[in-house]
PDB file of N, CA and C in Angstrom:
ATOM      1  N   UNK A   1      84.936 109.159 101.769  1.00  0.00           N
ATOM      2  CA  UNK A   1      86.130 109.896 101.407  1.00  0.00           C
ATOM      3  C   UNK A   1      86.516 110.814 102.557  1.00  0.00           C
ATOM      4  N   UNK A   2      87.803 110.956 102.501  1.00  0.00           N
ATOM      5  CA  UNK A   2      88.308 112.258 103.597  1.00  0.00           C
ATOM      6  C   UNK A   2      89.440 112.917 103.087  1.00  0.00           C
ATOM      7  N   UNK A   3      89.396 113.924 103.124  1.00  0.00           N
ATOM      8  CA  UNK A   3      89.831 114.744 101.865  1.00  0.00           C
ATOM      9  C   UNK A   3      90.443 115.953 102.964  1.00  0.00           C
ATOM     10  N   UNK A   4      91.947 116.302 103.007  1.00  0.00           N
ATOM     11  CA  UNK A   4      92.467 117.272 104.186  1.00  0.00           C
ATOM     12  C   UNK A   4      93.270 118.272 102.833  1.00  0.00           C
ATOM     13  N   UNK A   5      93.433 119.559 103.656  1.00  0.00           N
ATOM     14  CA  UNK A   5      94.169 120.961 102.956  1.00  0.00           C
ATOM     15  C   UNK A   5      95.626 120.583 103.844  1.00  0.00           C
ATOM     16  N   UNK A   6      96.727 121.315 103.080  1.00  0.00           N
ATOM     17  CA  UNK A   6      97.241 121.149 103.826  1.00  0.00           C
ATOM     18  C   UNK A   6      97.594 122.369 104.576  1.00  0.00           C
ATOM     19  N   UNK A   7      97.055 123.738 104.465  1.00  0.00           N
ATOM     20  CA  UNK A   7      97.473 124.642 105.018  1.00  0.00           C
ATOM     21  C   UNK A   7      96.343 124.172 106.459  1.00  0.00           C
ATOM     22  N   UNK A   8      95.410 124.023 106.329  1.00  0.00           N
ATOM     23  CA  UNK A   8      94.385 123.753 107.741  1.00  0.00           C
ATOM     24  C   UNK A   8      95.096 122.548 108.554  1.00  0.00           C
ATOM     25  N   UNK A   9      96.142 121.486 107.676  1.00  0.00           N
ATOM     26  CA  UNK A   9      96.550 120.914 108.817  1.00  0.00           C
ATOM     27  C   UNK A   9      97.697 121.566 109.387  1.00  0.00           C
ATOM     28  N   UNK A  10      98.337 122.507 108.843  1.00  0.00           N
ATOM     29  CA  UNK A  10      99.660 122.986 109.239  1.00  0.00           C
ATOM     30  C   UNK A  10      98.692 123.994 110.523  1.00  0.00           C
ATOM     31  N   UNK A  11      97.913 124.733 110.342  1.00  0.00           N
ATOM     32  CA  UNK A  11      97.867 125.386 111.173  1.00  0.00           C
ATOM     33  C   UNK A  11      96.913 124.972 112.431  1.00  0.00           C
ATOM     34  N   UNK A  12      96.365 123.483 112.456  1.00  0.00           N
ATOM     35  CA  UNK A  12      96.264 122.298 113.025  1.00  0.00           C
ATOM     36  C   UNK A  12      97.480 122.058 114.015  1.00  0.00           C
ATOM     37  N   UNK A  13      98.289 121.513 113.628  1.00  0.00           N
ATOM     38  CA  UNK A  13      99.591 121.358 114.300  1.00  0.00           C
ATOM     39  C   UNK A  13     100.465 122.273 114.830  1.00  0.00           C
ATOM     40  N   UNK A  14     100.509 123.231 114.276  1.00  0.00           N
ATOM     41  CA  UNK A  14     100.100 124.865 114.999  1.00  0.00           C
ATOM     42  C   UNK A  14     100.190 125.111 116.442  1.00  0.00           C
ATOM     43  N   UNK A  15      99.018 125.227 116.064  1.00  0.00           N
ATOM     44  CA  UNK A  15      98.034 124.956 117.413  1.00  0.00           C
ATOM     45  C   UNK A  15      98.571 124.190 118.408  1.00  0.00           C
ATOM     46  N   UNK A  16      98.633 123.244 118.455  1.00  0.00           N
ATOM     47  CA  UNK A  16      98.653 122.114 119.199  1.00  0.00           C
ATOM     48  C   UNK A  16     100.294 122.218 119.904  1.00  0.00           C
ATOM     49  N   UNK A  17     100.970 123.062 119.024  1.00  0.00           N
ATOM     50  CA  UNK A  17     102.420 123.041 119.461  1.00  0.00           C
ATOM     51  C   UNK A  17     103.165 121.915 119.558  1.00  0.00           C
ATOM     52  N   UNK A  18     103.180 121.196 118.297  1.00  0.00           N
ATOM     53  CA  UNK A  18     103.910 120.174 118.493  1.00  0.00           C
ATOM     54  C   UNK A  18     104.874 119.994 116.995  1.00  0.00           C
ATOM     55  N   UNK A  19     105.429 118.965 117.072  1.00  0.00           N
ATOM     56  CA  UNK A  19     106.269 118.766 115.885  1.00  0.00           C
ATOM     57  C   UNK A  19     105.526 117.964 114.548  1.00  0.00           C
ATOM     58  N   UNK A  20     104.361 117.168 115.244  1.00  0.00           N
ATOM     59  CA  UNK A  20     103.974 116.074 114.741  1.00  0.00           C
ATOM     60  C   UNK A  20     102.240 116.016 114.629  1.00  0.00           C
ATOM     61  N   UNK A  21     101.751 116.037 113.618  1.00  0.00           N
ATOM     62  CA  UNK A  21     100.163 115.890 113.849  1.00  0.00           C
ATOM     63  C   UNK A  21      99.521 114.612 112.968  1.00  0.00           C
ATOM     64  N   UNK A  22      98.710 113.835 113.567  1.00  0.00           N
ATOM     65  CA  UNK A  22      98.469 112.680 112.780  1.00  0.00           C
ATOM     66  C   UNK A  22      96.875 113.103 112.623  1.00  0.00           C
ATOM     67  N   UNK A  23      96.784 112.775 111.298  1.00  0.00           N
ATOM     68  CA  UNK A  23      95.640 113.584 110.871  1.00  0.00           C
ATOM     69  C   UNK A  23      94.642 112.421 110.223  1.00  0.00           C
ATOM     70  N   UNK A  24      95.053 110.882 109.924  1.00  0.00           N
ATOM     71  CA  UNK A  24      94.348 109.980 109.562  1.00  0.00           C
ATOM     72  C   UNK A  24      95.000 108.831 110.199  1.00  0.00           C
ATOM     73  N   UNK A  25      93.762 108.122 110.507  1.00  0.00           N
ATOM     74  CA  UNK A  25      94.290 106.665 111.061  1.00  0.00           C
ATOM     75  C   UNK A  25      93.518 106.087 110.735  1.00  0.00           C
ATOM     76  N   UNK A  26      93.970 104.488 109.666  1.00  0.00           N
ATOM     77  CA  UNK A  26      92.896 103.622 109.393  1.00  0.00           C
ATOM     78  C   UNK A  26      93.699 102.231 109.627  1.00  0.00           C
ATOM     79  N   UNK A  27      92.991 101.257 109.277  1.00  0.00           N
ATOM     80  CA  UNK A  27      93.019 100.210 109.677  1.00  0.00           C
ATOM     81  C   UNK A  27      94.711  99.681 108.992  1.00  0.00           C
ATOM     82  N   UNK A  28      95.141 100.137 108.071  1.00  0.00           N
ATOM     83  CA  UNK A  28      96.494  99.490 107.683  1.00  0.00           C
ATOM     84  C   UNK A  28      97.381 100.445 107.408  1.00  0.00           C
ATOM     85  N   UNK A  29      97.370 102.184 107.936  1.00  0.00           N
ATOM     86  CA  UNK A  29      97.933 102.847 107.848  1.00  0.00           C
ATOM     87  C   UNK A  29      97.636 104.195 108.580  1.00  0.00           C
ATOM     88  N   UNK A  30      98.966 105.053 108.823  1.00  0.00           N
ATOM     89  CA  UNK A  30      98.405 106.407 109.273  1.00  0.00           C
ATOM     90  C   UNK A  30      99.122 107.480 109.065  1.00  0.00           C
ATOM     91  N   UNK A  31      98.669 108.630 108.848  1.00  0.00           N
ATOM     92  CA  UNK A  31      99.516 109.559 107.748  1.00  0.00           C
ATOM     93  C   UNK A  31      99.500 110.928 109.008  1.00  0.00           C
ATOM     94  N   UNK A  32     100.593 111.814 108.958  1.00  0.00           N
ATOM     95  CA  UNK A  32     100.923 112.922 109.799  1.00  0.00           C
ATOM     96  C   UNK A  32     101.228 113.784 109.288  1.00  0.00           C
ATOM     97  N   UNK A  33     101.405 115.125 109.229  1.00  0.00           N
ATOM     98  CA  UNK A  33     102.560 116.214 109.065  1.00  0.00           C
ATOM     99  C   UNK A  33     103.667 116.335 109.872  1.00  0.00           C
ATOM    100  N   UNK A  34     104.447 116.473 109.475  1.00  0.00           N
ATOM    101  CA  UNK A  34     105.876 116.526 110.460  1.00  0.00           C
ATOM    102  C   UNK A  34     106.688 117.352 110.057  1.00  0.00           C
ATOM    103  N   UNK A  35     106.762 118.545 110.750  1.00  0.00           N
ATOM    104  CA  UNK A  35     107.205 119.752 110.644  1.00  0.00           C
ATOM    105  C   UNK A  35     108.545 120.306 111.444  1.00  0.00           C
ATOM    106  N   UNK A  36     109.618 120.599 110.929  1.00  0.00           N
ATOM    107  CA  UNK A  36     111.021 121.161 111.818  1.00  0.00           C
ATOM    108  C   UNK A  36     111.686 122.395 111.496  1.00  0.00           C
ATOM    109  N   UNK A  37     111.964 123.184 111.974  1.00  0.00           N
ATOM    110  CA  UNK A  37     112.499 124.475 111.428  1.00  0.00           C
ATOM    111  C   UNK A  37     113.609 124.617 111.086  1.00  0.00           C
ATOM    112  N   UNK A  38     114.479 125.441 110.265  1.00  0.00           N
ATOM    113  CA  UNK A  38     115.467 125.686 110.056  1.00  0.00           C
ATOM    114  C   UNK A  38     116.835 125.413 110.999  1.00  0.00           C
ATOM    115  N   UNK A  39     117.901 124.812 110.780  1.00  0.00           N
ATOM    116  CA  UNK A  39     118.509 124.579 112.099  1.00  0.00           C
ATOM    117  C   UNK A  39     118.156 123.823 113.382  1.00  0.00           C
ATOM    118  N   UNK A  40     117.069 123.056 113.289  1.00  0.00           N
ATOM    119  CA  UNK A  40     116.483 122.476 114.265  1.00  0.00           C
ATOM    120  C   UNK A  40     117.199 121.021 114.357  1.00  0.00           C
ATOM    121  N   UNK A  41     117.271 120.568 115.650  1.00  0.00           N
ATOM    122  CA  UNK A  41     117.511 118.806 115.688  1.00  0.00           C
ATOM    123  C   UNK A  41     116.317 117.982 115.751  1.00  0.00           C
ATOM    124  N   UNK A  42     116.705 116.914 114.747  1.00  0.00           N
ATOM    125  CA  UNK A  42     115.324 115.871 114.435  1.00  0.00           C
ATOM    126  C   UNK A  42     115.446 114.793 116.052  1.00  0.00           C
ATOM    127  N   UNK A  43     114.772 114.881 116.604  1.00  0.00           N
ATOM    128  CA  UNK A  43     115.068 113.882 117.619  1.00  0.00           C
ATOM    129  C   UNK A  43     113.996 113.004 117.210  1.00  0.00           C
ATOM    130  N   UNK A  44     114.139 112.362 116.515  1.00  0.00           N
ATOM    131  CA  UNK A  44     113.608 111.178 115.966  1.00  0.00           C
ATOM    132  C   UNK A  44     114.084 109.551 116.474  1.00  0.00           C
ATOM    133  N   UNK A  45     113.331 108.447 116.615  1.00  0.00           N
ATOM    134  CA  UNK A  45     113.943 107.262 117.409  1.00  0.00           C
ATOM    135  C   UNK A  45     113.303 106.244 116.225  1.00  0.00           C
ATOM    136  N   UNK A  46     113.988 105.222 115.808  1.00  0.00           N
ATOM    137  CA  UNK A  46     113.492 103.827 114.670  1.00  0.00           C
ATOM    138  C   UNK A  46     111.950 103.674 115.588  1.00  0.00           C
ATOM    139  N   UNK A  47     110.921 103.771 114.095  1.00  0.00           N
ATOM    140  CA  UNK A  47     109.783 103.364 114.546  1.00  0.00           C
ATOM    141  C   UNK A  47     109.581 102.163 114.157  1.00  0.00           C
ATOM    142  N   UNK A  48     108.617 101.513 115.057  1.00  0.00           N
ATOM    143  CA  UNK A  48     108.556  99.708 114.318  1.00  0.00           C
ATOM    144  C   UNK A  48     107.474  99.527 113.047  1.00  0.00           C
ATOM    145  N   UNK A  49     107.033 100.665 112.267  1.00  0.00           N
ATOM    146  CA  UNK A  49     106.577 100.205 111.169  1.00  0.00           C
ATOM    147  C   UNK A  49     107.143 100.856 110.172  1.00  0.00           C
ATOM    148  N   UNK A  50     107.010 100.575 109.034  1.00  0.00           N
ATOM    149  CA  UNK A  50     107.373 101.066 107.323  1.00  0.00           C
ATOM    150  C   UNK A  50     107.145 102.601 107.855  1.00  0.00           C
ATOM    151  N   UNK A  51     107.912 103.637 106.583  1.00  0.00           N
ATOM    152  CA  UNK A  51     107.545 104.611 106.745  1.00  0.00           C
ATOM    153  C   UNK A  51     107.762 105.303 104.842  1.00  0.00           C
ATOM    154  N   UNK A  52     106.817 106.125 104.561  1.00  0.00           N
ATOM    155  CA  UNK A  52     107.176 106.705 103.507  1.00  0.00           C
ATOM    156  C   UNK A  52     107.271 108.467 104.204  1.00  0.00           C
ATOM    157  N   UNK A  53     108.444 109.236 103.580  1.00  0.00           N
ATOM    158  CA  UNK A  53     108.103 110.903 103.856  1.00  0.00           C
ATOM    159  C   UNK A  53     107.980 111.150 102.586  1.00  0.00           C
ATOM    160  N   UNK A  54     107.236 112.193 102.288  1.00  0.00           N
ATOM    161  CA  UNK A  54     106.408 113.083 100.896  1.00  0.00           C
ATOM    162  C   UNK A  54     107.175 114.227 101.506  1.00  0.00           C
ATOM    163  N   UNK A  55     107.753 114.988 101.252  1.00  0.00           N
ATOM    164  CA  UNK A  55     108.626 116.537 101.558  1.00  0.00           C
ATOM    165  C   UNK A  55     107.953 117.259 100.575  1.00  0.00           C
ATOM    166  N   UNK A  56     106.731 118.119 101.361  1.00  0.00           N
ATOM    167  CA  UNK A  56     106.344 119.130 100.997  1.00  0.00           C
ATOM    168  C   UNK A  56     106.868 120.161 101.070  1.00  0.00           C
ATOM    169  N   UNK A  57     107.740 120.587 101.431  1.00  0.00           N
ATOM    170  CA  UNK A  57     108.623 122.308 101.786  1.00  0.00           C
ATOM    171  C   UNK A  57     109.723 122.025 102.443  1.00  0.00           C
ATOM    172  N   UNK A  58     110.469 123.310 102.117  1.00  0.00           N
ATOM    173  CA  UNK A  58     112.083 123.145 102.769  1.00  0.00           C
ATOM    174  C   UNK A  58     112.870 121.973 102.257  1.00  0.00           C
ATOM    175  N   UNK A  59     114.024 122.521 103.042  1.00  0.00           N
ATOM    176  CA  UNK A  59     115.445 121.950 102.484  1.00  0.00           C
ATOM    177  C   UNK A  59     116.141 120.615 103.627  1.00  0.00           C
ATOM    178  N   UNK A  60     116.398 119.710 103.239  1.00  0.00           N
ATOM    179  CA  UNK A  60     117.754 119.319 104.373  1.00  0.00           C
ATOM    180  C   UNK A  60     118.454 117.986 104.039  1.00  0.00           C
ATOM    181  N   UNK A  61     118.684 117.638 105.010  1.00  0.00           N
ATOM    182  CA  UNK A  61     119.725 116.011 104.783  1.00  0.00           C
ATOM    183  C   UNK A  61     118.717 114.844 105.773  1.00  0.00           C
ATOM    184  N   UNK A  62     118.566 113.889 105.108  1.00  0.00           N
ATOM    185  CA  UNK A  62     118.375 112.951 105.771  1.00  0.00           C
ATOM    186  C   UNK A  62     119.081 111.473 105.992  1.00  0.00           C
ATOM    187  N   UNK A  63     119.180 111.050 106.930  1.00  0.00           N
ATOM    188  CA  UNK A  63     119.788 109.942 106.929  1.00  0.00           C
ATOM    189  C   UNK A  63     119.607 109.152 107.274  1.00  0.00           C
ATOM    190  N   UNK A  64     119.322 107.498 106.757  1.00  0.00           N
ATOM    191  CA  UNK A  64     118.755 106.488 106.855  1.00  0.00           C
ATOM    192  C   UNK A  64     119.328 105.431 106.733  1.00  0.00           C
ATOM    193  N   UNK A  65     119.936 104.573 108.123  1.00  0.00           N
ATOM    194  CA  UNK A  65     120.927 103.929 108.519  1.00  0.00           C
ATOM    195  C   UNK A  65     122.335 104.307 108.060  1.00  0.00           C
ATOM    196  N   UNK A  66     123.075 103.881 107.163  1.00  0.00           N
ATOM    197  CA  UNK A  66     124.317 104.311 106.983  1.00  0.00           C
ATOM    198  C   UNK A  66     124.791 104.977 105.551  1.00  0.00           C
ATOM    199  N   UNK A  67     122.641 105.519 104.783  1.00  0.00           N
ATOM    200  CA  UNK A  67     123.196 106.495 103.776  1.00  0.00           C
ATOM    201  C   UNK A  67     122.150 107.599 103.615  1.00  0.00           C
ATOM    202  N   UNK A  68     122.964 108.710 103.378  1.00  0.00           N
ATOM    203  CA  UNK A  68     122.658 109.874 103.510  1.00  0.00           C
ATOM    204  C   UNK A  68     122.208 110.154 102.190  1.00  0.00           C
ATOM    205  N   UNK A  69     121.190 111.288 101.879  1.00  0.00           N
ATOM    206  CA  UNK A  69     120.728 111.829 101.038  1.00  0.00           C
ATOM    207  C   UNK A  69     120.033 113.717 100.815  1.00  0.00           C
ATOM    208  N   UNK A  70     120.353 114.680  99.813  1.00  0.00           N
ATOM    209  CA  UNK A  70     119.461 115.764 100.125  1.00  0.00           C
ATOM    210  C   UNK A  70     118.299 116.046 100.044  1.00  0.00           C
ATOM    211  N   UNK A  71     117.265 116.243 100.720  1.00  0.00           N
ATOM    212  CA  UNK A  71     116.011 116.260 100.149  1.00  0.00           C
ATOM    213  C   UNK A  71     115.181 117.563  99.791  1.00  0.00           C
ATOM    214  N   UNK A  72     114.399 117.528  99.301  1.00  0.00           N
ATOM    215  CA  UNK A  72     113.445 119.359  99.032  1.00  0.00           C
ATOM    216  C   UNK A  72     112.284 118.859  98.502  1.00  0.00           C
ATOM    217  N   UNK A  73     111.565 119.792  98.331  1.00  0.00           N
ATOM    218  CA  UNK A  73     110.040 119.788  98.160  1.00  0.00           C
ATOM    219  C   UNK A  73     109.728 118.660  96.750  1.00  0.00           C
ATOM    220  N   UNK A  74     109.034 117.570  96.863  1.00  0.00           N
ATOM    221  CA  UNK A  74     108.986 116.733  95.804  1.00  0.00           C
ATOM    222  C   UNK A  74     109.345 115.432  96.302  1.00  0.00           C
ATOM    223  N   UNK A  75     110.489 115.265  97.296  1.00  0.00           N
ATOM    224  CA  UNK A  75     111.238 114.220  97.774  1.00  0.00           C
ATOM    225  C   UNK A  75     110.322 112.980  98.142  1.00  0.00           C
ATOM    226  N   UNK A  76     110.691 112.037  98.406  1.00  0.00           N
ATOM    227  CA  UNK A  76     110.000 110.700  98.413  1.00  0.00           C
ATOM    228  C   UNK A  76     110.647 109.901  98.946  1.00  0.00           C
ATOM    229  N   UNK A  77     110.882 109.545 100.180  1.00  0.00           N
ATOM    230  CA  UNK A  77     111.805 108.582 100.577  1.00  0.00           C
ATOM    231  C   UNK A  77     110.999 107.802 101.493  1.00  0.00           C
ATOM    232  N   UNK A  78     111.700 106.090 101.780  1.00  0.00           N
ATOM    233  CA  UNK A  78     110.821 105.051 102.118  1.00  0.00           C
ATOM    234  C   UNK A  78     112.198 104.699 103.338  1.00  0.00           C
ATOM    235  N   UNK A  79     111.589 104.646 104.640  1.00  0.00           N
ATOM    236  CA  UNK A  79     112.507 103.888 105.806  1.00  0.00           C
ATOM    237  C   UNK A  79     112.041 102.690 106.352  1.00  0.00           C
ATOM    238  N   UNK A  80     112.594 101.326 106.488  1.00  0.00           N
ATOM    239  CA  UNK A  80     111.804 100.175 106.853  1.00  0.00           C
ATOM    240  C   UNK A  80     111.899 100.823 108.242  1.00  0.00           C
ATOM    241  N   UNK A  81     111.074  99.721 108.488  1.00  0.00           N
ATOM    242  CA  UNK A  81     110.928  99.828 110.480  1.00  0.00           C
ATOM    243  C   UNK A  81     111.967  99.612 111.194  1.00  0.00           C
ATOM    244  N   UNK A  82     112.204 100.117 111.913  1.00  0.00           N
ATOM    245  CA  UNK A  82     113.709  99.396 112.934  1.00  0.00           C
ATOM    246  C   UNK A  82     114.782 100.028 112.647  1.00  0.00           C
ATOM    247  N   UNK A  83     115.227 101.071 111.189  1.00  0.00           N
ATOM    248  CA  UNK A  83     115.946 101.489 110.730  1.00  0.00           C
ATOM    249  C   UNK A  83     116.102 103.260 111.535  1.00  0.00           C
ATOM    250  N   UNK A  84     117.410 102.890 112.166  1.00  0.00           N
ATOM    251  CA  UNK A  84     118.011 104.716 112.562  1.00  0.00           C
ATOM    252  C   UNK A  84     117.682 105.618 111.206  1.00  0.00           C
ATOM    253  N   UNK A  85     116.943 106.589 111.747  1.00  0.00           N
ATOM    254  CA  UNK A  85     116.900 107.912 110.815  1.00  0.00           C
ATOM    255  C   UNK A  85     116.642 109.096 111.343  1.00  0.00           C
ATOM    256  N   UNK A  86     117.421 110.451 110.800  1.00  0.00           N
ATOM    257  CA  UNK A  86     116.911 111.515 111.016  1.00  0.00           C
ATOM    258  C   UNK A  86     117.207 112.276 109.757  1.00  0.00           C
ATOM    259  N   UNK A  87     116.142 113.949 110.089  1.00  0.00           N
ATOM    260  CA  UNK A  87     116.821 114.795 109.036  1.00  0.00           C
ATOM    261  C   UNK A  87     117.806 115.491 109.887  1.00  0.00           C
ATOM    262  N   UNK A  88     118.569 116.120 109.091  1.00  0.00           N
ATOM    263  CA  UNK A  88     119.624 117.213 109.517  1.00  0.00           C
ATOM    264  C   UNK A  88     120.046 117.882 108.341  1.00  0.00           C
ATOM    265  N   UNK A  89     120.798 118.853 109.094  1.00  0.00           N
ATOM    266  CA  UNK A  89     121.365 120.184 107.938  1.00  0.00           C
ATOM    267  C   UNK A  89     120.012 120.560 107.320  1.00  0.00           C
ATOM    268  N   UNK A  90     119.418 121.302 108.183  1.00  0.00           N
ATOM    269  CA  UNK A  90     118.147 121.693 107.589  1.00  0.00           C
ATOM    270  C   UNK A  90     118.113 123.385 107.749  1.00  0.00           C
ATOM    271  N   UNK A  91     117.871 123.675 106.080  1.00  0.00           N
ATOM    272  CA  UNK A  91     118.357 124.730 105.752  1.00  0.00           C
ATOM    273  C   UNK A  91     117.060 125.730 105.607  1.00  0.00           C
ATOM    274  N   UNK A  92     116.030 124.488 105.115  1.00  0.00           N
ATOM    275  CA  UNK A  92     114.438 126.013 105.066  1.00  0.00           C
ATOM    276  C   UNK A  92     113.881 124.779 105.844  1.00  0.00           C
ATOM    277  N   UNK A  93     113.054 125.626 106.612  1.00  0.00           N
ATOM    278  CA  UNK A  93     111.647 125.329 107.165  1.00  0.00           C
ATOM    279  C   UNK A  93     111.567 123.613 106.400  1.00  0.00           C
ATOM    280  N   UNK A  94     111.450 122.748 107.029  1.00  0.00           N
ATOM    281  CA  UNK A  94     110.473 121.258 106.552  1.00  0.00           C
ATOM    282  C   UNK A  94     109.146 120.987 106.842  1.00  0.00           C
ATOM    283  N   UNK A  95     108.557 121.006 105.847  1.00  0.00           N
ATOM    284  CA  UNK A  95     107.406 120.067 106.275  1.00  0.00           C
ATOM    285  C   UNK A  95     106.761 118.856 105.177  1.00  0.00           C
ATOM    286  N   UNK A  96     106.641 117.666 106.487  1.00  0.00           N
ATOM    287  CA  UNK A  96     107.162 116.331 105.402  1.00  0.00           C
ATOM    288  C   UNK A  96     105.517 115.789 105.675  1.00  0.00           C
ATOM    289  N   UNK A  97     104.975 115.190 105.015  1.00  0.00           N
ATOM    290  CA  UNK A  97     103.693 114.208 104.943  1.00  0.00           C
ATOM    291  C   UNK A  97     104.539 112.829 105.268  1.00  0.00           C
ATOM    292  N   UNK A  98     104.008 112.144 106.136  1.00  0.00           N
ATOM    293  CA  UNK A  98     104.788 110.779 106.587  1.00  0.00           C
ATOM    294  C   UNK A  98     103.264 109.718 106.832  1.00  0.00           C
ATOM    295  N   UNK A  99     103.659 108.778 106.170  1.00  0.00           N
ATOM    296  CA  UNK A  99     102.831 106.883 106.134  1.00  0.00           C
ATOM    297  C   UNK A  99     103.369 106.211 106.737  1.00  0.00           C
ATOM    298  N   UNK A 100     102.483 105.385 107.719  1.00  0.00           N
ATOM    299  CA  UNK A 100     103.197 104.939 108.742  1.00  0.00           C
ATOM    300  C   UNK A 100     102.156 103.465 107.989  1.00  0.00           C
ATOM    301  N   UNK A 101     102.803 102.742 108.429  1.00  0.00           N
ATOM    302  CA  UNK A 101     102.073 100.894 107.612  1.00  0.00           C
ATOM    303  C   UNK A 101     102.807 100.121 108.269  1.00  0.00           C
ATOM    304  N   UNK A 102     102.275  99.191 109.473  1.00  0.00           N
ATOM    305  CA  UNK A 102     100.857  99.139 109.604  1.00  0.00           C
ATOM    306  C   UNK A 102     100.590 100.505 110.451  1.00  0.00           C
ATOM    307  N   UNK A 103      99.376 100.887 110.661  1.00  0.00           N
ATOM    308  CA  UNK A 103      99.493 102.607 111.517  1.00  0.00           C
ATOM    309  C   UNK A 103     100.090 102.572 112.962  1.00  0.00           C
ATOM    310  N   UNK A 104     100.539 103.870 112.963  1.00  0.00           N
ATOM    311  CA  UNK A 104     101.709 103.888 114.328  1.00  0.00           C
ATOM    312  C   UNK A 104     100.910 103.780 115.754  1.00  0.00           C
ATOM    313  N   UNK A 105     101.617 103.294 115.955  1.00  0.00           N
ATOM    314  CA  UNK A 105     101.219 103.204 117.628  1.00  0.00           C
ATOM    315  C   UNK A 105     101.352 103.986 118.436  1.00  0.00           C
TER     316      UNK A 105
END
Protein backbone atom coordinates (compact mmCIF):
# COMPACT_ATOMS: atom_id res chain seq x y z
CA UNK A 1 0.00 0.00 0.00
CA UNK A 2 1.02 3.73 -0.37
CA UNK A 3 -1.03 5.90 1.24
CA UNK A 4 -0.10 10.09 0.68
CA UNK A 5 -1.70 13.35 2.87
CA UNK A 6 -2.44 15.78 0.93
CA UNK A 7 -1.24 18.69 2.87
CA UNK A 8 2.57 16.89 2.91
CA UNK A 9 2.21 16.71 -0.79
CA UNK A 10 1.21 20.32 -1.22
CA UNK A 11 3.97 21.37 0.79
CA UNK A 12 6.11 18.78 -1.27
CA UNK A 13 5.50 20.73 -4.33
CA UNK A 14 6.14 23.68 -2.35
CA UNK A 15 9.26 23.12 -2.05
CA UNK A 16 10.27 22.15 -5.16
CA UNK A 17 8.73 25.35 -6.72
CA UNK A 18 6.92 24.08 -9.27
CA UNK A 19 3.39 23.87 -10.62
CA UNK A 20 3.30 20.16 -10.82
CA UNK A 21 4.38 17.23 -8.45
CA UNK A 22 4.03 13.59 -9.40
CA UNK A 23 3.84 11.74 -6.40
CA UNK A 24 3.04 8.02 -7.77
CA UNK A 25 4.10 6.19 -10.73
CA UNK A 26 3.09 2.67 -11.50
CA UNK A 27 3.00 0.51 -14.16
CA UNK A 28 -0.50 1.70 -15.87
CA UNK A 29 -0.79 4.99 -14.32
CA UNK A 30 0.51 8.18 -12.55
CA UNK A 31 -1.10 10.59 -10.30
CA UNK A 32 0.26 14.45 -9.46
CA UNK A 33 -0.92 17.56 -7.71
CA UNK A 34 -1.31 20.39 -9.91
CA UNK A 35 -1.54 23.53 -8.39
CA UNK A 36 -2.28 27.38 -9.99
CA UNK A 37 -3.08 30.50 -8.27
CA UNK A 38 -5.62 32.87 -8.54
CA UNK A 39 -5.44 34.76 -11.86
CA UNK A 40 -2.73 32.65 -13.08
CA UNK A 41 -2.31 31.27 -16.88
CA UNK A 42 -2.56 27.43 -17.29
CA UNK A 43 0.17 26.89 -19.82
CA UNK A 44 -0.77 23.57 -20.32
CA UNK A 45 0.00 21.56 -23.91
CA UNK A 46 -2.44 18.07 -25.08
CA UNK A 47 -0.76 15.26 -23.27
CA UNK A 48 -0.65 11.88 -25.14
CA UNK A 49 -2.37 9.93 -22.43
CA UNK A 50 -6.03 9.85 -20.76
CA UNK A 51 -6.32 12.21 -18.05
CA UNK A 52 -8.78 12.39 -15.06
CA UNK A 53 -8.59 15.98 -12.68
CA UNK A 54 -10.14 15.43 -8.98
CA UNK A 55 -10.38 19.46 -7.99
CA UNK A 56 -9.53 19.55 -4.60
CA UNK A 57 -9.71 23.47 -3.89
CA UNK A 58 -10.49 26.63 -5.62
CA UNK A 59 -12.49 27.95 -8.29
CA UNK A 60 -12.20 28.27 -12.24
CA UNK A 61 -13.08 27.44 -15.92
CA UNK A 62 -11.81 24.76 -17.76
CA UNK A 63 -11.74 24.00 -21.20
CA UNK A 64 -11.58 20.94 -23.09
CA UNK A 65 -11.41 21.14 -26.83
CA UNK A 66 -14.38 23.17 -27.87
CA UNK A 67 -16.43 22.92 -24.40
CA UNK A 68 -16.12 24.79 -21.54
CA UNK A 69 -17.16 24.08 -18.07
CA UNK A 70 -17.01 25.65 -14.13
CA UNK A 71 -15.25 23.72 -11.83
CA UNK A 72 -14.71 23.79 -7.69
CA UNK A 73 -13.75 21.56 -5.11
CA UNK A 74 -15.53 18.04 -5.81
CA UNK A 75 -15.13 18.43 -9.68
CA UNK A 76 -14.26 15.40 -11.78
CA UNK A 77 -13.44 15.82 -15.19
CA UNK A 78 -11.91 13.24 -17.79
CA UNK A 79 -9.63 14.70 -21.03
CA UNK A 80 -8.68 12.03 -23.73
CA UNK A 81 -5.14 12.34 -24.90
CA UNK A 82 -4.41 14.65 -27.75
CA UNK A 83 -7.25 16.87 -26.64
CA UNK A 84 -6.41 21.01 -26.18
CA UNK A 85 -7.12 21.91 -22.55
CA UNK A 86 -6.66 24.44 -20.02
CA UNK A 87 -8.06 26.01 -16.81
CA UNK A 88 -8.83 29.66 -16.83
CA UNK A 89 -10.81 32.35 -15.05
CA UNK A 90 -9.41 31.15 -11.99
CA UNK A 91 -10.85 32.79 -9.19
CA UNK A 92 -9.42 30.86 -5.77
CA UNK A 93 -6.28 29.20 -5.50
CA UNK A 94 -6.57 25.45 -7.55
CA UNK A 95 -5.40 22.53 -6.57
CA UNK A 96 -6.34 19.54 -8.81
CA UNK A 97 -5.21 15.66 -8.20
CA UNK A 98 -4.60 14.55 -11.95
CA UNK A 99 -4.35 10.45 -13.50
CA UNK A 100 -2.43 10.18 -16.13
CA UNK A 101 -3.19 6.32 -17.99
CA UNK A 102 -1.00 4.94 -19.35
CA UNK A 103 1.61 7.00 -16.80
CA UNK A 104 3.06 10.21 -18.22
CA UNK A 105 6.11 10.44 -19.73
Amino acid sequence: MKAFRLDELEAERAANEGAYLQFLRERNMSVGLYALSAGEHDPQKPHSQDEVYFVVSGRASITVGTETTQVARGSVVYVPAGVPHRFHHISEDLRVLVVFSPPES
